[in-house]
C-alpha atoms as a PDB file:
ATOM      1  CA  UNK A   1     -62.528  32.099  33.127  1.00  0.00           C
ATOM      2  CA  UNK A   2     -60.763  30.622  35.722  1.00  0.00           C
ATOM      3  CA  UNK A   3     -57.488  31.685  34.708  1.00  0.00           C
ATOM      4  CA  UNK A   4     -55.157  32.824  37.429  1.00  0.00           C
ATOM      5  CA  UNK A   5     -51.957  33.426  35.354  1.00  0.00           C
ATOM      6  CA  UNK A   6     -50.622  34.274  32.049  1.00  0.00           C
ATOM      7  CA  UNK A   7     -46.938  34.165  31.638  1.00  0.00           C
ATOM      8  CA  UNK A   8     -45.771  34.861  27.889  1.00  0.00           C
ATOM      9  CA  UNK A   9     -42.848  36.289  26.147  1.00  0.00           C
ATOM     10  CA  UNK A  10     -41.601  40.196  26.590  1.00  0.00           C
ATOM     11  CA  UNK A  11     -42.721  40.767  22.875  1.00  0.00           C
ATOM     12  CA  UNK A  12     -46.327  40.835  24.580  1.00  0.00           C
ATOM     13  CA  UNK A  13     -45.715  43.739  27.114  1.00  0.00           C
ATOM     14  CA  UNK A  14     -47.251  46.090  24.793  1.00  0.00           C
ATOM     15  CA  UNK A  15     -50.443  44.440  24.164  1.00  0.00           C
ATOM     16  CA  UNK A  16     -50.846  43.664  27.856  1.00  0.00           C
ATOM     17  CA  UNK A  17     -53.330  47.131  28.329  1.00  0.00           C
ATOM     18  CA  UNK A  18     -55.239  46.067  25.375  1.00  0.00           C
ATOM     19  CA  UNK A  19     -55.774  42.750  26.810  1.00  0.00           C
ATOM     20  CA  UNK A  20     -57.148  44.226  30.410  1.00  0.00           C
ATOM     21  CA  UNK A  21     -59.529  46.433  28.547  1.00  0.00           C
ATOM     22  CA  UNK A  22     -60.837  43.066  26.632  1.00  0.00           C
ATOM     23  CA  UNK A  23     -60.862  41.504  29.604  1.00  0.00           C
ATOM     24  CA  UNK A  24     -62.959  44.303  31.307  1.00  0.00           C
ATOM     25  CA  UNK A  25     -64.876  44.763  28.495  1.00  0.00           C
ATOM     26  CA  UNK A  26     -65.917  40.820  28.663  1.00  0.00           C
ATOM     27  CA  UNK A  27     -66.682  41.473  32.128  1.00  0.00           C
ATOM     28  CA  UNK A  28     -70.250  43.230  31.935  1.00  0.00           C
ATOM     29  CA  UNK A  29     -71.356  40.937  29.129  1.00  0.00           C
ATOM     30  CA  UNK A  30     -69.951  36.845  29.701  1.00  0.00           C
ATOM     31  CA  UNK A  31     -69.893  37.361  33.936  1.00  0.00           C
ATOM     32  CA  UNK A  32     -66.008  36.888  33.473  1.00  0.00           C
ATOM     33  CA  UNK A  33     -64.167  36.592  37.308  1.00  0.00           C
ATOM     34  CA  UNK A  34     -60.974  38.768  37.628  1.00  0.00           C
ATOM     35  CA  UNK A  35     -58.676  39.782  35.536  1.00  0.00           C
ATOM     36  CA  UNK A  36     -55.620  37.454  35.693  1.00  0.00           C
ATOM     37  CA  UNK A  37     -51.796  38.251  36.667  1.00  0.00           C
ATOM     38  CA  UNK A  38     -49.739  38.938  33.731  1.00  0.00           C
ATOM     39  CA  UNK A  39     -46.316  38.076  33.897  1.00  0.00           C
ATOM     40  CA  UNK A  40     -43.631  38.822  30.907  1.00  0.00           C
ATOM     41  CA  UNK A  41     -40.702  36.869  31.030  1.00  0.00           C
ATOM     42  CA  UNK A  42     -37.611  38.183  29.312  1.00  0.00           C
ATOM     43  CA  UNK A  43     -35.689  37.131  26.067  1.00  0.00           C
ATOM     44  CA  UNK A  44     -33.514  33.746  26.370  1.00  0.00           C
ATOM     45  CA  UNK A  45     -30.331  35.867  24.346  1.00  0.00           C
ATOM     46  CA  UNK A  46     -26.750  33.990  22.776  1.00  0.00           C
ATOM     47  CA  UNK A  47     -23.533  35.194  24.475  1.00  0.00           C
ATOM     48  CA  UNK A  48     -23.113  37.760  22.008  1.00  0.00           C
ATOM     49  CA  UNK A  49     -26.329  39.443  22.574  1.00  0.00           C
ATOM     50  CA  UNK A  50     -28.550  38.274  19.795  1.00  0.00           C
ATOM     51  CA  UNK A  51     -31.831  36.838  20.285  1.00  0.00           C
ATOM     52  CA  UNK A  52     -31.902  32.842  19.922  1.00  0.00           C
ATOM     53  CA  UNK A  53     -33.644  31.935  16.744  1.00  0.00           C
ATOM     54  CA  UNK A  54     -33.652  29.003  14.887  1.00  0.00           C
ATOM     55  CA  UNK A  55     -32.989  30.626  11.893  1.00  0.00           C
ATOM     56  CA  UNK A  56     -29.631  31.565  13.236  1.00  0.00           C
ATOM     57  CA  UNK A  57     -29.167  27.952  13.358  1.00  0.00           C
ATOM     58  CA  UNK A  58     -29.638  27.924  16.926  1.00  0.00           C
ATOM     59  CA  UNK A  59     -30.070  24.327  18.646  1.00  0.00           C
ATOM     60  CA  UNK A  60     -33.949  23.524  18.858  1.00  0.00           C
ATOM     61  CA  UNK A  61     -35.324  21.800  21.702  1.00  0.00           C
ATOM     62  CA  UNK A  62     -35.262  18.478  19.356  1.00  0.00           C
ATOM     63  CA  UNK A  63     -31.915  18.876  18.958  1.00  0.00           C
ATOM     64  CA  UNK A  64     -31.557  18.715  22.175  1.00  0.00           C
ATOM     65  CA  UNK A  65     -33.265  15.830  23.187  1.00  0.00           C
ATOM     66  CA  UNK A  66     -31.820  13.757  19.392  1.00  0.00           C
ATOM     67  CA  UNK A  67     -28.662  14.587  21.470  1.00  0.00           C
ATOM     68  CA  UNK A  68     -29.244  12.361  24.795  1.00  0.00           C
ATOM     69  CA  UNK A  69     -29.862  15.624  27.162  1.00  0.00           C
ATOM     70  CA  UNK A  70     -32.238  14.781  29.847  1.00  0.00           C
ATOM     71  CA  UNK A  71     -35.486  17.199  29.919  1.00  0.00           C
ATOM     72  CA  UNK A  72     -34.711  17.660  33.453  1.00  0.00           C
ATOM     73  CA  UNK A  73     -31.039  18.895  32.683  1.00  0.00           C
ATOM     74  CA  UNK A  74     -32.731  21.218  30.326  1.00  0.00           C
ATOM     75  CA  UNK A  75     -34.737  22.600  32.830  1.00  0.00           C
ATOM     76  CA  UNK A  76     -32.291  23.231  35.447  1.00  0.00           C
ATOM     77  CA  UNK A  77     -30.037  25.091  33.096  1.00  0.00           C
ATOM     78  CA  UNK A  78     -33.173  27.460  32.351  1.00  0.00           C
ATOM     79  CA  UNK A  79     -34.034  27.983  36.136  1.00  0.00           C
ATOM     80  CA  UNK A  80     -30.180  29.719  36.061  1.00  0.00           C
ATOM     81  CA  UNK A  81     -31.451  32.237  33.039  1.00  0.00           C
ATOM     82  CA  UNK A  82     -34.368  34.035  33.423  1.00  0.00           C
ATOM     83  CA  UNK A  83     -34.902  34.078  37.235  1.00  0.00           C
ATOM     84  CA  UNK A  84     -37.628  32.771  39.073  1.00  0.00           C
ATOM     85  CA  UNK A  85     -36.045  30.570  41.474  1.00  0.00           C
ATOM     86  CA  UNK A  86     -33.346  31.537  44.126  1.00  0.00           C
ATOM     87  CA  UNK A  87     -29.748  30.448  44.285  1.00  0.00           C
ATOM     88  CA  UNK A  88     -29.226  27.086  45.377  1.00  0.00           C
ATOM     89  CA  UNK A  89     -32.550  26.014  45.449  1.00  0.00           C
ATOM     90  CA  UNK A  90     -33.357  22.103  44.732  1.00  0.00           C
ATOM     91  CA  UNK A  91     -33.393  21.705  41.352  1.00  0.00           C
ATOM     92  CA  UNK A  92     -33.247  17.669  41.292  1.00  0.00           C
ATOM     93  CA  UNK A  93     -36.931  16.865  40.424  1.00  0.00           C
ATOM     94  CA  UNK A  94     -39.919  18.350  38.261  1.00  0.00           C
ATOM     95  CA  UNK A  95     -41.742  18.143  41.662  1.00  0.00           C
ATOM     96  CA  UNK A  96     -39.301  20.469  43.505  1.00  0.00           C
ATOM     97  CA  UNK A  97     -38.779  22.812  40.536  1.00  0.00           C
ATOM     98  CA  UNK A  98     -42.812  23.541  40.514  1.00  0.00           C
ATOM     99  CA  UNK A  99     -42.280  24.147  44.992  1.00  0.00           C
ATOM    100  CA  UNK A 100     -39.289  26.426  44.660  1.00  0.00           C
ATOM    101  CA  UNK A 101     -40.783  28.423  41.788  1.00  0.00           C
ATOM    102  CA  UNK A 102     -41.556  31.854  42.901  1.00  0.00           C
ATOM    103  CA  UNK A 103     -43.301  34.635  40.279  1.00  0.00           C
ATOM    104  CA  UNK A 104     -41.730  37.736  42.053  1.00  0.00           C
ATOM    105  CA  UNK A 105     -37.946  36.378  41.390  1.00  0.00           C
ATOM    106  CA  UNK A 106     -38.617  36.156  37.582  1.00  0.00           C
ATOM    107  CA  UNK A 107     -36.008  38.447  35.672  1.00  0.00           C
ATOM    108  CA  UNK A 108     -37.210  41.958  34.219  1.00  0.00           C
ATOM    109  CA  UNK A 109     -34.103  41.448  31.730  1.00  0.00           C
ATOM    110  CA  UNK A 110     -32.916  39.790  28.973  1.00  0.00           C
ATOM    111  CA  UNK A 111     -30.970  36.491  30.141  1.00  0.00           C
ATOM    112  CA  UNK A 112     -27.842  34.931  28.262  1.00  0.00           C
ATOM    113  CA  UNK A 113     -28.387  30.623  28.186  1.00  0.00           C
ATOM    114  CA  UNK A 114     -24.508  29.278  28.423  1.00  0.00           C
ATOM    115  CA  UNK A 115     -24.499  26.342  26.809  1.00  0.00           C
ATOM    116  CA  UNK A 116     -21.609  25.340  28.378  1.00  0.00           C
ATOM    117  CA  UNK A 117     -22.800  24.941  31.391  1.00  0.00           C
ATOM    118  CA  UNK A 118     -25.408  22.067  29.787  1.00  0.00           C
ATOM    119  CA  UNK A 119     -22.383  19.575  30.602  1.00  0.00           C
ATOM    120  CA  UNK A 120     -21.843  20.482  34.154  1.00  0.00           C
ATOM    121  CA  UNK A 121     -25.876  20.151  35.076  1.00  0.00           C
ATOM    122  CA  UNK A 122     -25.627  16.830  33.117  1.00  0.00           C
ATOM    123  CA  UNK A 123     -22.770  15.434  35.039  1.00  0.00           C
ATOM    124  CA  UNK A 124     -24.264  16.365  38.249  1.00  0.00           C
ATOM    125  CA  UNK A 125     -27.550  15.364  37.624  1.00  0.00           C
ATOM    126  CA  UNK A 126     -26.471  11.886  36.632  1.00  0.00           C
ATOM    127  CA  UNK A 127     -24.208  11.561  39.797  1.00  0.00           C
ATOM    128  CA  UNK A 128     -27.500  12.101  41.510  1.00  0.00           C
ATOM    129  CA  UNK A 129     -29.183   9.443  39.936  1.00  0.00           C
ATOM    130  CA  UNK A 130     -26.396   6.967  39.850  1.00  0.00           C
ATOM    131  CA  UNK A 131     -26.732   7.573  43.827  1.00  0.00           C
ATOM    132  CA  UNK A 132     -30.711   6.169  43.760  1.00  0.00           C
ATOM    133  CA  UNK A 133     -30.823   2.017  43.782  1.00  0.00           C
ATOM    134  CA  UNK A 134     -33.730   2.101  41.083  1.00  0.00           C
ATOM    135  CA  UNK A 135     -31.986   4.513  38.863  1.00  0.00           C
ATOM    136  CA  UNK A 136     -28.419   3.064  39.018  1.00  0.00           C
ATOM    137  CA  UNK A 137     -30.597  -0.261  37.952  1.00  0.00           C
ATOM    138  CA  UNK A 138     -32.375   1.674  34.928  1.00  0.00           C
ATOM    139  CA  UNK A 139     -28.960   3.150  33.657  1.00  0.00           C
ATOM    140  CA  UNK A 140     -27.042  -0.197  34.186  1.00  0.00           C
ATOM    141  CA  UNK A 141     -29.729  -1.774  31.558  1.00  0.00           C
ATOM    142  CA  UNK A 142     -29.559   1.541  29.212  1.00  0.00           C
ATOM    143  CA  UNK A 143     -26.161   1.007  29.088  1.00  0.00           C
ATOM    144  CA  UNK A 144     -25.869  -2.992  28.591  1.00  0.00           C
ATOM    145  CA  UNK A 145     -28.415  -2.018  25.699  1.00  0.00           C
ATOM    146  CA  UNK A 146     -25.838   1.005  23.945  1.00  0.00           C
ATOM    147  CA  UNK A 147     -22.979  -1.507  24.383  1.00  0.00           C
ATOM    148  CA  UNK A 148     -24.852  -4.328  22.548  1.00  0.00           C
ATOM    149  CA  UNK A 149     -25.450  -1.922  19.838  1.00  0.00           C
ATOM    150  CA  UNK A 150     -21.948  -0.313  19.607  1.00  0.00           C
ATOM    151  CA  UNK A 151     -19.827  -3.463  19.921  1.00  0.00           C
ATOM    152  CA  UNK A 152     -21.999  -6.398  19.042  1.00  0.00           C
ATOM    153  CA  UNK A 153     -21.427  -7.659  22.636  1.00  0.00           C
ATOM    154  CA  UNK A 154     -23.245  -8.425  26.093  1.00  0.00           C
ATOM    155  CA  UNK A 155     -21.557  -6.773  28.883  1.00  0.00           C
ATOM    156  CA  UNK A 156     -22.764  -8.222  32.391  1.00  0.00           C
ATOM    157  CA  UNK A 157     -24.456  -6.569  34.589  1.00  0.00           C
ATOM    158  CA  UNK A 158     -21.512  -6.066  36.945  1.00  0.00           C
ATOM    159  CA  UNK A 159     -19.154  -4.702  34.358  1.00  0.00           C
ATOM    160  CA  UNK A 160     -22.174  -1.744  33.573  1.00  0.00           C
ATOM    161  CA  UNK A 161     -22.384  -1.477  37.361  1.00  0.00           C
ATOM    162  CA  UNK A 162     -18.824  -0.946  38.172  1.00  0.00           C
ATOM    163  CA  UNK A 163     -17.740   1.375  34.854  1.00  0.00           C
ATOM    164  CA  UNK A 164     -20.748   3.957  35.860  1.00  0.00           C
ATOM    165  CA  UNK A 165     -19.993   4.105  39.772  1.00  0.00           C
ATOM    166  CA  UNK A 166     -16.682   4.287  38.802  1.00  0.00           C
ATOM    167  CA  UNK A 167     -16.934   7.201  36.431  1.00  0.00           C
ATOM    168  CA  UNK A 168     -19.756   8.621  38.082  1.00  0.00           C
ATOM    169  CA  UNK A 169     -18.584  12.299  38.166  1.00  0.00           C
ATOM    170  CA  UNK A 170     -17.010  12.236  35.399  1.00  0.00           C
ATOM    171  CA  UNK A 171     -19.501  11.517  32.462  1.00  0.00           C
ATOM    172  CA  UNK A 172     -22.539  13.474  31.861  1.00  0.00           C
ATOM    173  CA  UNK A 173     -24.387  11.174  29.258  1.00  0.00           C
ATOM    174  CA  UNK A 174     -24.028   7.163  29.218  1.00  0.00           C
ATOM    175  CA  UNK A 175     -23.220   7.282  25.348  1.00  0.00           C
ATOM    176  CA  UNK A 176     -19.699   8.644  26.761  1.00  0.00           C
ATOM    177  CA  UNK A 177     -18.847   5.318  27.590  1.00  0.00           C
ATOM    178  CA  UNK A 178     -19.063   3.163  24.214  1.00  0.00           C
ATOM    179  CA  UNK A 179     -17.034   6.372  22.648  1.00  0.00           C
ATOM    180  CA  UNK A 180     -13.088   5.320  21.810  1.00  0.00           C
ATOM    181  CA  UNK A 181     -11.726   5.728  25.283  1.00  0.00           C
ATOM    182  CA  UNK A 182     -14.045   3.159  26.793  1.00  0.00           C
ATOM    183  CA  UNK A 183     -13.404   0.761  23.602  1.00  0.00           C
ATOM    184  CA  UNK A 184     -11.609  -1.518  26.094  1.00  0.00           C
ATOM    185  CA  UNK A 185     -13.672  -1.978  28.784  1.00  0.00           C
ATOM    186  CA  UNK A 186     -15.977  -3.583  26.174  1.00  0.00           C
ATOM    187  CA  UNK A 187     -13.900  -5.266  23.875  1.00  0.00           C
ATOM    188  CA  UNK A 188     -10.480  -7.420  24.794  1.00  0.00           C
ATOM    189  CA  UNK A 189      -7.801  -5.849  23.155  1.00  0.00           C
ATOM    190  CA  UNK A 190      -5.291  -8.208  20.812  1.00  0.00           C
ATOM    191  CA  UNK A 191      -1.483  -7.863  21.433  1.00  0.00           C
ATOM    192  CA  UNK A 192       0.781  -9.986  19.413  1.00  0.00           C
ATOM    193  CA  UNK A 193       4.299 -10.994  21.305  1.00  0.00           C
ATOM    194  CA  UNK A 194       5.971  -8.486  19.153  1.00  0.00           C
ATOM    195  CA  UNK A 195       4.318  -5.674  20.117  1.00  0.00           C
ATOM    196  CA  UNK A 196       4.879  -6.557  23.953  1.00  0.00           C
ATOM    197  CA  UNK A 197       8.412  -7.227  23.456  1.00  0.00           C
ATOM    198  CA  UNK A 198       9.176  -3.820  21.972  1.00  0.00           C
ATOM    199  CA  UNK A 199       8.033  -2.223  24.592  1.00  0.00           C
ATOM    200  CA  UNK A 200       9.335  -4.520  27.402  1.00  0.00           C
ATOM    201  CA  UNK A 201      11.482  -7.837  26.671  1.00  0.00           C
ATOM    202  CA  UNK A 202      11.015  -9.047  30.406  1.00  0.00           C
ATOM    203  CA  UNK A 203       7.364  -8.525  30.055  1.00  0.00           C
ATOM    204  CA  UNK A 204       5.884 -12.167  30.958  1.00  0.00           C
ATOM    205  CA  UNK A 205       7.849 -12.345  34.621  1.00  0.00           C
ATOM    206  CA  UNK A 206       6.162  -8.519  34.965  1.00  0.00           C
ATOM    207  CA  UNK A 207       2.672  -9.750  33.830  1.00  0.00           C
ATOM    208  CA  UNK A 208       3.559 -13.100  35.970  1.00  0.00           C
ATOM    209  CA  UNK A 209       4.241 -11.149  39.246  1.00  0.00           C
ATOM    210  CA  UNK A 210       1.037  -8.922  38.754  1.00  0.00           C
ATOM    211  CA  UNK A 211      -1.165 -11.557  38.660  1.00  0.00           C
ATOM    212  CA  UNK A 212       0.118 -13.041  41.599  1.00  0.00           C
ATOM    213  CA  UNK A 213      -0.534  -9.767  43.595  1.00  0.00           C
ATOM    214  CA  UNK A 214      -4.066  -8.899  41.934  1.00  0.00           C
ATOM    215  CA  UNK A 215      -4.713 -12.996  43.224  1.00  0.00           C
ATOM    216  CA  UNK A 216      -4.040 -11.571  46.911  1.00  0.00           C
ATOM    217  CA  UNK A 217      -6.746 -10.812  49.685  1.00  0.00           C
ATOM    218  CA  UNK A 218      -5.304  -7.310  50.099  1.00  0.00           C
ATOM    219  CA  UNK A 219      -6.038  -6.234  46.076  1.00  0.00           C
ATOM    220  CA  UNK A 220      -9.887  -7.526  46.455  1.00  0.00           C
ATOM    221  CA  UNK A 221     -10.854  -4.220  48.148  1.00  0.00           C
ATOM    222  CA  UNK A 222      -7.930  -1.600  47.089  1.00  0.00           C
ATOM    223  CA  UNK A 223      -8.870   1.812  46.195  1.00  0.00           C
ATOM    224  CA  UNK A 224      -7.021   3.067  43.241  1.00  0.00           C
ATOM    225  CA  UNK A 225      -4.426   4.233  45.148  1.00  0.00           C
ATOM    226  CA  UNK A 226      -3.973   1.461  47.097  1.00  0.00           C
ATOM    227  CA  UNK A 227      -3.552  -0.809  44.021  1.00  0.00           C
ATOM    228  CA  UNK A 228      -0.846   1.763  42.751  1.00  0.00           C
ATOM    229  CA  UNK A 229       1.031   1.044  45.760  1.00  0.00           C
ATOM    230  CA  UNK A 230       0.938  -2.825  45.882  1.00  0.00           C
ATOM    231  CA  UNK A 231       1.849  -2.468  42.029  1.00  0.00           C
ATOM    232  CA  UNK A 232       5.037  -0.482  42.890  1.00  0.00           C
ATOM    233  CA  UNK A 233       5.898  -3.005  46.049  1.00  0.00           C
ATOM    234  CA  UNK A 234       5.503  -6.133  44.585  1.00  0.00           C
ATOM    235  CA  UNK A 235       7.695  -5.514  41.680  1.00  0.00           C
ATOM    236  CA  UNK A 236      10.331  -4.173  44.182  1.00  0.00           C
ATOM    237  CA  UNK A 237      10.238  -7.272  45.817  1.00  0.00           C
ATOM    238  CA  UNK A 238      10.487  -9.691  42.759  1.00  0.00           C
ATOM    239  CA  UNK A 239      13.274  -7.000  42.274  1.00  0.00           C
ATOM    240  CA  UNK A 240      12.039  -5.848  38.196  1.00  0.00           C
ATOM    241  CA  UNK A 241      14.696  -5.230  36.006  1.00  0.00           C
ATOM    242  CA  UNK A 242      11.530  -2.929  34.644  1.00  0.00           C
ATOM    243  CA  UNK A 243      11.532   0.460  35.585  1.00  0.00           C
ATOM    244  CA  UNK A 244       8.300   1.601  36.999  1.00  0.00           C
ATOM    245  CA  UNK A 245       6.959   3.492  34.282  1.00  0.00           C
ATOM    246  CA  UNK A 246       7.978   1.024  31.893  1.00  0.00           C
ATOM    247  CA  UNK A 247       5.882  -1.521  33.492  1.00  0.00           C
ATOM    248  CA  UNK A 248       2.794   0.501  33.997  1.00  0.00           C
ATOM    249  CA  UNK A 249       2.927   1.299  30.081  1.00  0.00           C
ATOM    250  CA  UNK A 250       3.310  -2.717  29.451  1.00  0.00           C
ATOM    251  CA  UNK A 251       0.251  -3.170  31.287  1.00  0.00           C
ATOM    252  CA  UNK A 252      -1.305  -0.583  30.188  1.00  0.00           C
ATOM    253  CA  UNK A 253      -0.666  -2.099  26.574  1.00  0.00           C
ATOM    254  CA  UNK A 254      -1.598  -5.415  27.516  1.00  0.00           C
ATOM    255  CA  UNK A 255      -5.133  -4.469  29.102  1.00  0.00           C
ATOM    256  CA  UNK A 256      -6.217  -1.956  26.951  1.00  0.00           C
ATOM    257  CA  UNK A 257      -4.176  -1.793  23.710  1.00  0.00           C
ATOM    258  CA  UNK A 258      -3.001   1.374  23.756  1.00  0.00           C
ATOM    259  CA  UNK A 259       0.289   2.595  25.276  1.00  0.00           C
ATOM    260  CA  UNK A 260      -1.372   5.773  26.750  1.00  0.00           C
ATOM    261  CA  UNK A 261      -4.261   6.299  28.343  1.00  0.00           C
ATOM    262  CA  UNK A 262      -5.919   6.014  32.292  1.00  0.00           C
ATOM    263  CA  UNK A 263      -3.391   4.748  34.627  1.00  0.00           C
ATOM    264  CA  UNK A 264      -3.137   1.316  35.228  1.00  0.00           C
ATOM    265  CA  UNK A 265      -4.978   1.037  38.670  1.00  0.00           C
ATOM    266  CA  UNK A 266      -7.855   3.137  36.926  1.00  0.00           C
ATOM    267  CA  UNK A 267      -8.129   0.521  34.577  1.00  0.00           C
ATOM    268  CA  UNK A 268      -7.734  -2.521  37.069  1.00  0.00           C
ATOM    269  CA  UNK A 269     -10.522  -0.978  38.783  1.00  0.00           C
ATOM    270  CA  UNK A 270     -12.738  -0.344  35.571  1.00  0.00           C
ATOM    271  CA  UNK A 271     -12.427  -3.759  34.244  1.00  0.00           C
ATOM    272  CA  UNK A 272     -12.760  -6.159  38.056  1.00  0.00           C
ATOM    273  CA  UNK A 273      -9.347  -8.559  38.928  1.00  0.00           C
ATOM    274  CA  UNK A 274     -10.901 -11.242  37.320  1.00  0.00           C
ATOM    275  CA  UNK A 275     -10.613  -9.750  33.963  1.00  0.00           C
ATOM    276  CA  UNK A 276      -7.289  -8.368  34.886  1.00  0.00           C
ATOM    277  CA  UNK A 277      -5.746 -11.569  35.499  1.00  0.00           C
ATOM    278  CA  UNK A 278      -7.604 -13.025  32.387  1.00  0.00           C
ATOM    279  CA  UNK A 279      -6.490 -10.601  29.451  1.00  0.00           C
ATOM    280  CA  UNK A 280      -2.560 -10.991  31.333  1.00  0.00           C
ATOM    281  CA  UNK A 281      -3.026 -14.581  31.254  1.00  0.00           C
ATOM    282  CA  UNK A 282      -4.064 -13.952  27.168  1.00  0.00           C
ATOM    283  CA  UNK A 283      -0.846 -11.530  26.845  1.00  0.00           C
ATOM    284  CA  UNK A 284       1.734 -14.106  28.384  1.00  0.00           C
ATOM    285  CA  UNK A 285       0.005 -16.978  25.813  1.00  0.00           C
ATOM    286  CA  UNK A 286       0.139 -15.385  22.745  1.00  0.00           C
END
């Protein structure tokens, strides 16, 4: 027949002799070749022991895939369940899944499928990809094109760029970043006077004094902690009448809208100086 290997289900064990004896049967009479390997792979089970079924209401492949998980993340959380490849083997491609793959390792045993491990393999597999040239390029237009859908707006390329190397690590499915905490990366907040003044009456010298130091050479290639720092120095020098924390909550009110939230050099970083220096320029005008 030309089949080498039949790998099925547990459920078939039992029928496995009858199937030989076909087999040997066909043998004398068709000029059949060998008989193939059989291999019985065991029950994928739900953390509380039952089998998965959809008419449990457990998540279909579809599902799945109408939720944005990769086919590849898929896979790789199966190669942890039922055996069949060793620990720590390369799990990054198709290609290097069908190379590590090894019949003899496959579980004799039923194997629970976490679920919750689905957003761990996603988050790593995307830092992978976001590490590839091509790939970064792919997701950078993926997510210019969920951005445009979610907010009616076209991001540039280097805002897509920045926001996914930034959060790389972090995120484990682009539509992460049009959800509500991302809302101002994409759209410019608006903050009335009023609502600045509550917060901070001496905000315009703050806002003032921190674009002065985001239009200095050494903020064009601060980390996030560096930027922290040269925050909290150059308000020491213009000698603030604004505590610390006070300040980093009026800017973080003034980039993003919100009073609470990522800290301020986070967001600095997220949205480039440029735009910085532009939404504190639309804060001190209003």
């Amino acid at each position: 027949m030309g089949v080498t290997h039949v790998l099925r289900g547990v459920e078939w064990l039992v029928s496995t002799s009858k199937h030989l004896q076909i087999h040997h049967a066909l043998q004398h009479t068709d000029n059949y070749g060998p008989a193939p390997q059989y291999g019985h792979l065991p029950l994928l089970m739900r953390p509380d022991g039952q089998k998965l079924s959809k008419r449990r209401g457990d998540d279909s492949v579809a599902s799945f895939r109408d939720g944005g998980v990769q086919p590849l993340v898929l896979l790789q959380l199966l190669t942890r369940c039922g055996g069949g490849f060793r620990e720590g083997c390369d799990t990054s491609s198709l290609e290097r899944l069908v190379e590590a793959f090894d019949l003899s390792r496959v579980s004799t045993h039923s194997a629970i499928l976490h679920l919750e491990h689905l957003t761990i393999i996603a988050r790593q597999h995307l830092s992978r990809e976001l590490e590839d040239p091509v790939s970064l390029s792919h997701h950078v237009s993926q997510l210019i094109n969920l951005v445009s859908l979610t907010y009616n707006v076209v991001p540039s390329p280097e805002l897509a760029r920045r926001l996914l190397l930034f959060r790389k690590g972090h995120v484990s499915q682009l539509s992460e970043l049009v959800s509500a905490p991302y809302d101002f990366v994409w759209k410019r907040p608006s903050v009335s006077a009023a609502q600045m003044d509550s917060i901070n009456p001496a905000y315009a010298p703050l806002c003032a004094c921190v674009i002065r130091i985001l239009s200095s050479d050494e903020a064009e290639s601060a980390s996030a902690q560096q930027l922290g720092s040269l925050l909290r120095k150059g308000l020491q020098q213009e000698a603030s009448p604004t505590t610390f924390p006070t300040a980093m909550r009026s800017l973080r009110l003034a980039l993003t809208g919100q009073e609470t939230g990522p800290s301020v050099a986070d967001i600095i970083l997220c949205l480039g100086l440029t735009e910085t220096r532009d939404r504190l320029h639309t804060v001190l005008t209003a």
